[in-house]
Protein backbone atom coordinates (compact mmCIF):
# COMPACT_ATOMS: atom_id res chain seq x y z
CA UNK A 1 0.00 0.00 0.00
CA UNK A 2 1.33 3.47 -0.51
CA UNK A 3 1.59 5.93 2.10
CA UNK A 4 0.66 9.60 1.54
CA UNK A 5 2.43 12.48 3.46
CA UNK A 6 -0.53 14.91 4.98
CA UNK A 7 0.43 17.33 2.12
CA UNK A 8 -0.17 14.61 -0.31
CA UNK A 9 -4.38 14.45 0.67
CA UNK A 10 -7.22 16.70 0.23
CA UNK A 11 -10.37 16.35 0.94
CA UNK A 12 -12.45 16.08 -2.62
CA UNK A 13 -14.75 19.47 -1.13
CA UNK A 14 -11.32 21.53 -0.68
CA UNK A 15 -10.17 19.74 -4.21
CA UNK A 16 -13.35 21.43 -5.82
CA UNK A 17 -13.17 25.04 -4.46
CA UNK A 18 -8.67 24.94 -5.14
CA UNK A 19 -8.27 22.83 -8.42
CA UNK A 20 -6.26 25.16 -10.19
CA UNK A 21 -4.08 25.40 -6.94
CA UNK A 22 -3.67 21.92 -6.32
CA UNK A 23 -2.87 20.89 -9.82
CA UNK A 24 -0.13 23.90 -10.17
CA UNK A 25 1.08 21.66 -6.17
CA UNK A 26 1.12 18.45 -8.69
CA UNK A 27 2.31 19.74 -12.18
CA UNK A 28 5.34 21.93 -10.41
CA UNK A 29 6.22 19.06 -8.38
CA UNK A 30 5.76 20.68 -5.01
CA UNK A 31 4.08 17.37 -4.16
CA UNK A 32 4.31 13.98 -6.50
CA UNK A 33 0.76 12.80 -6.04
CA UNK A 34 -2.10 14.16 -4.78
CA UNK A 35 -4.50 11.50 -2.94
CA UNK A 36 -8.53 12.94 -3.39
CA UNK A 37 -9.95 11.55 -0.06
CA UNK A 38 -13.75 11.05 0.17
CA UNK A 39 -15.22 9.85 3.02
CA UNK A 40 -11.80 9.23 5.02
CA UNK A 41 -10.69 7.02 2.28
CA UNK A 42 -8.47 7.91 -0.86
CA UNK A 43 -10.70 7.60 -3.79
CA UNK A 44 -7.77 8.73 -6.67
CA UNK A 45 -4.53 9.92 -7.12
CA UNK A 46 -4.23 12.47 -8.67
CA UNK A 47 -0.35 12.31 -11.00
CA UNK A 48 1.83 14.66 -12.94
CA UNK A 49 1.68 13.54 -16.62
CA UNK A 50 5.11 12.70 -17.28
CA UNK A 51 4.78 10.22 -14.34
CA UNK A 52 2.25 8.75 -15.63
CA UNK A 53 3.20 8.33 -19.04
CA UNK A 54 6.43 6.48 -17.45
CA UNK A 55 3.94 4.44 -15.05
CA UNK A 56 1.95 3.36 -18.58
CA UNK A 57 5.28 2.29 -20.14
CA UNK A 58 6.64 0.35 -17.18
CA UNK A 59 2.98 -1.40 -17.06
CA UNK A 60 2.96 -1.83 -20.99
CA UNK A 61 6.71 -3.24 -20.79
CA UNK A 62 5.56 -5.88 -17.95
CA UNK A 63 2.38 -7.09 -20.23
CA UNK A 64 5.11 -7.51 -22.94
CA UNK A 65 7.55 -9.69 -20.77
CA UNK A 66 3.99 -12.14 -19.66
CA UNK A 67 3.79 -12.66 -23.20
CA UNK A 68 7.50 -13.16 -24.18
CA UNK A 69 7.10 -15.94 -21.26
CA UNK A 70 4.10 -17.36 -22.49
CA UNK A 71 5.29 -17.86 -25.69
CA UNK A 72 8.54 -19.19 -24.79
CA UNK A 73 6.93 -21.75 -22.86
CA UNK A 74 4.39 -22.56 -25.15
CA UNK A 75 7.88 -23.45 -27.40
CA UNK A 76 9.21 -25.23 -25.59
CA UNK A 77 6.12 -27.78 -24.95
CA UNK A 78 5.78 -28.09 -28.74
CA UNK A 79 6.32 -31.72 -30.10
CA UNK A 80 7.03 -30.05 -33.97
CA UNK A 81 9.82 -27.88 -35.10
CA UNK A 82 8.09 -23.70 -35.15
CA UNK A 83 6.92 -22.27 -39.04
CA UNK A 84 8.40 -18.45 -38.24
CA UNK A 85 6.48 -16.41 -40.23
CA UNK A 86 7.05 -12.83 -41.25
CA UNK A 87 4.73 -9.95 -41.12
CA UNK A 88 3.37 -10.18 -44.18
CA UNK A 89 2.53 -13.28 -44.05
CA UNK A 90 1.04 -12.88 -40.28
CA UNK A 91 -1.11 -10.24 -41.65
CA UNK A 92 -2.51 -12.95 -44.64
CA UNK A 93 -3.28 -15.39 -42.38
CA UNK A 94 -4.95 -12.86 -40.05
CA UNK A 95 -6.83 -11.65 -42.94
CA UNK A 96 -7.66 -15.12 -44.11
CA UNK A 97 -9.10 -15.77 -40.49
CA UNK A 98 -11.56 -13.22 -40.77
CA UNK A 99 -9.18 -10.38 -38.65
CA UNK A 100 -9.47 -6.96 -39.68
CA UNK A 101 -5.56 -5.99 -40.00
């Protein structure tokens, strides 16, 4: 769980009357998220862009290392030697399969 410092929180009523305020806090780094707390609990987070462009790549990276694996062990448990295929040939049997490519 991530912890927030007291200047990391506000309440989403303060949020509405400051917004301009609070997002100058997040976009000039004064603070490098902003928890929106409703009801005692923090509903969002509220991130600079350029954080969370890198937190997109870093999660789009991951998803691309689960597939490497998956495919590497789905290899490895063939009992026949792998057809490699090049785009252009992906993309013909895609469109031969009904894919819209």
């Amino acid at each position: 769980m991530v912890a927030y410092a007291q200047q990391e929180m506000v309440g989403i009523t303060e949020l509405s009357k400051s917004l301009s305020g609070y997002i100058e806090k997040v976009s000039s780094r004064t603070v490098e998220k902003l928890a929106v707390v409703r009801h005692n609990k923090p509903e969002v987070v509220i991130l600079g862009i350029a954080e969370y462009e890198r937190m997109k790549e870093l999660q789009d990276y991951l998803e691309d290392l689960e597939i490497a694996q998956v495919i590497k062990e789905r290899m490895l448990d063939l009992k026949e030697p792998v057809k490699m295929l090049s785009q252009e040939e992906m993309f013909e049997y895609l469109k031969q399969k009904g894919c819209d490519v």
